[in-house]
C-alpha atoms as a PDB file:
ATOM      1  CA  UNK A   1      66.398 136.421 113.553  1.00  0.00           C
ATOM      2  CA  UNK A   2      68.554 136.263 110.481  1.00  0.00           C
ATOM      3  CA  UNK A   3      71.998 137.074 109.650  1.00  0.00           C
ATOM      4  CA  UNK A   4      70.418 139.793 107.448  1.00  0.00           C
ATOM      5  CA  UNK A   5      68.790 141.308 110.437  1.00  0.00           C
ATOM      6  CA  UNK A   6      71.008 144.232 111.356  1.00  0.00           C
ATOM      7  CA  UNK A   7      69.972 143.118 115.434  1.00  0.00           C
ATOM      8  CA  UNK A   8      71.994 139.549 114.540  1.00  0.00           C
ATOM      9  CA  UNK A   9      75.633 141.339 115.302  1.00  0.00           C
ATOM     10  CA  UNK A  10      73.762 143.684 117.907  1.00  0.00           C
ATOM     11  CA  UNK A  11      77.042 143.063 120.689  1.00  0.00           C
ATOM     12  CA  UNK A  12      79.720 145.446 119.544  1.00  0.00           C
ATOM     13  CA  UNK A  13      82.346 143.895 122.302  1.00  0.00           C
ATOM     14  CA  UNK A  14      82.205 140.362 120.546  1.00  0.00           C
ATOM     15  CA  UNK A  15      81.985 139.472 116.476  1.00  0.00           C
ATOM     16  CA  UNK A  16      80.013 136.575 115.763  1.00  0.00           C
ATOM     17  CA  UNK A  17      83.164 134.243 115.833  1.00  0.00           C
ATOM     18  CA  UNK A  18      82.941 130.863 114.269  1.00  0.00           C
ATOM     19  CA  UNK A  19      82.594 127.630 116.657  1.00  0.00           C
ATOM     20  CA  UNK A  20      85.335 126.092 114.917  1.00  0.00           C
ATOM     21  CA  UNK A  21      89.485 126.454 114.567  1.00  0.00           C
ATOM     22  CA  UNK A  22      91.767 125.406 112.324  1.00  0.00           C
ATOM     23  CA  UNK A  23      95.141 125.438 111.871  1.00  0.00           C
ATOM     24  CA  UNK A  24      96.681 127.105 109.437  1.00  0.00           C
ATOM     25  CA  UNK A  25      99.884 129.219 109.012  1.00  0.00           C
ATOM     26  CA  UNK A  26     100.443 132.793 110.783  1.00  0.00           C
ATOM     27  CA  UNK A  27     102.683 135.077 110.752  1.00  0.00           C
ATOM     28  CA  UNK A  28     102.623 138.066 113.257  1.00  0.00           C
ATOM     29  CA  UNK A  29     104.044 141.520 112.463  1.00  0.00           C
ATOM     30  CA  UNK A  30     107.841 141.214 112.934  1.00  0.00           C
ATOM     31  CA  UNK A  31     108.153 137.418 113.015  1.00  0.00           C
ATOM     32  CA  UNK A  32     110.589 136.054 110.031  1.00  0.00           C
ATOM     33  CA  UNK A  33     108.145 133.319 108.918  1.00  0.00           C
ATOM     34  CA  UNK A  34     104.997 131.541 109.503  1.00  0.00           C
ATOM     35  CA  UNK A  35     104.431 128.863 112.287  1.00  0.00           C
ATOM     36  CA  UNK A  36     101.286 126.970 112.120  1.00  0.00           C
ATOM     37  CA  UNK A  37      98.556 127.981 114.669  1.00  0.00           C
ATOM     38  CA  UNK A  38      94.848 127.547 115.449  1.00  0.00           C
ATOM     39  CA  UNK A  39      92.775 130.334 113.762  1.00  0.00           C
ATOM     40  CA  UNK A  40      89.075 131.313 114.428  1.00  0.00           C
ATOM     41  CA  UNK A  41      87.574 133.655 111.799  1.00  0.00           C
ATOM     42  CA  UNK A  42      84.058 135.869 112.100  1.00  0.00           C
ATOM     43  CA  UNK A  43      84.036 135.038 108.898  1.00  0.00           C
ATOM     44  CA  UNK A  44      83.391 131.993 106.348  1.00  0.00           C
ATOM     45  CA  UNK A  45      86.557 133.460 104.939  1.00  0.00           C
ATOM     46  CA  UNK A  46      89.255 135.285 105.556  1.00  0.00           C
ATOM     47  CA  UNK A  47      89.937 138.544 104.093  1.00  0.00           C
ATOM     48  CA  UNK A  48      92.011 141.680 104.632  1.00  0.00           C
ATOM     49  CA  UNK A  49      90.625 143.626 108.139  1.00  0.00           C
ATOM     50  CA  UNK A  50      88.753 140.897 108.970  1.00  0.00           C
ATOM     51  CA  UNK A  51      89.233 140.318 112.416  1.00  0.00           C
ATOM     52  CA  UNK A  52      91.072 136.823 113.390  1.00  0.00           C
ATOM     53  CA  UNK A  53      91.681 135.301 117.057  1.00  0.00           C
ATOM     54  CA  UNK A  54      94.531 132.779 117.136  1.00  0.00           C
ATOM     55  CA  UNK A  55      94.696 130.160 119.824  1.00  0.00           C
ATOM     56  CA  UNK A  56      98.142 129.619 121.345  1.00  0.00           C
ATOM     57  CA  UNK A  57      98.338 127.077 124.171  1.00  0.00           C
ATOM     58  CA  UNK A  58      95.577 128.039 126.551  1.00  0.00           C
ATOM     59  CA  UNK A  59      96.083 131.766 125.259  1.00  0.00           C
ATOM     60  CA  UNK A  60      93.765 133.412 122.720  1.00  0.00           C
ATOM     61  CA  UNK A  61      95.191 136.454 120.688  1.00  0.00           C
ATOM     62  CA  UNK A  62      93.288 139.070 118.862  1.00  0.00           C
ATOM     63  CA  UNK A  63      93.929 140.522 115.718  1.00  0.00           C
ATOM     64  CA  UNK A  64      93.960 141.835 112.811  1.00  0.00           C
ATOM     65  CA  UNK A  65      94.697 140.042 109.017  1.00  0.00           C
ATOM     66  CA  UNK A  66      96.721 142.605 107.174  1.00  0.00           C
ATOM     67  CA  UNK A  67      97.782 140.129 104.101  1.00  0.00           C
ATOM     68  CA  UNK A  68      96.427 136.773 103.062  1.00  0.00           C
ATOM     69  CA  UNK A  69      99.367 135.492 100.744  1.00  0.00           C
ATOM     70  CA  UNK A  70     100.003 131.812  99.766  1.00  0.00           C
ATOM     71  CA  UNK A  71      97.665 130.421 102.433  1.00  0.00           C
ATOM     72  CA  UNK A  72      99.751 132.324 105.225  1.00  0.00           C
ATOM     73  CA  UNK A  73      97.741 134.952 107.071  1.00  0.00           C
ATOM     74  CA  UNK A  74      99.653 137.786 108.199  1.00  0.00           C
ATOM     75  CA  UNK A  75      98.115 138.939 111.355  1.00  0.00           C
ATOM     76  CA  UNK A  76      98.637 142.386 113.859  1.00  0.00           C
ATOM     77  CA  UNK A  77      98.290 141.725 117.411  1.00  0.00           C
ATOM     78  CA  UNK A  78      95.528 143.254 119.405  1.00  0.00           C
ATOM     79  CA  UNK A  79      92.649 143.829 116.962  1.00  0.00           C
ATOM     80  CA  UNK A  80      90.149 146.999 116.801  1.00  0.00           C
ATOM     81  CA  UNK A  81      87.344 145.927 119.479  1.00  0.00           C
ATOM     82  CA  UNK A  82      83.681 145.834 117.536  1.00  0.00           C
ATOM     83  CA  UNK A  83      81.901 144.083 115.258  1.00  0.00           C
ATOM     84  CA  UNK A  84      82.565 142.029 112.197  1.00  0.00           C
ATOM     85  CA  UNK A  85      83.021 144.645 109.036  1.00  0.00           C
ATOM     86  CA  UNK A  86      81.151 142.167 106.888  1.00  0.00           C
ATOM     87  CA  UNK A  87      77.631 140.881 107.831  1.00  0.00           C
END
């Protein structure tokens, strides 16, 4: 099975998150500025409605890039559930 198979993101409750984190800056909705966090992406990269999961502590919080500006992804808690929107 390839990632070109349309049965390789068959699991609409999980996106086919990367096994790796990074940190990188994040700003939430209504923070004043960025703090560097760990980030997992579905993606290779991120883009605008990707979905994101940022690791703080022991917690991991879903959501939602809504900007990607000067290496700072802005992020909205609590992403849609579903699949990755690009396969």
């Amino acid at each position: 099975m390839t990632r070109d198979d349309p049965d390789f993101y068959a699991s609409p409750e999980s996106p086919p998150w990367n096994s790796w984190t990074r940190v990188q800056p994040v700003q939430f909705e209504g923070e004043e500025r960025a703090v560097p966090r760990a980030v997992r992406l579905c993606c290779a990269a991120s883009r605008v409605g990707d979905p994101v999961q940022i690791i703080e502590g022991k917690q991991t919080v879903p959501g939602v890039i809504v900007a990607v500006a000067h290496s700072i992804l802005h992020v909205r808690r609590k992403a849609r559930e579903g699949t990755c929107p690009r396969q």
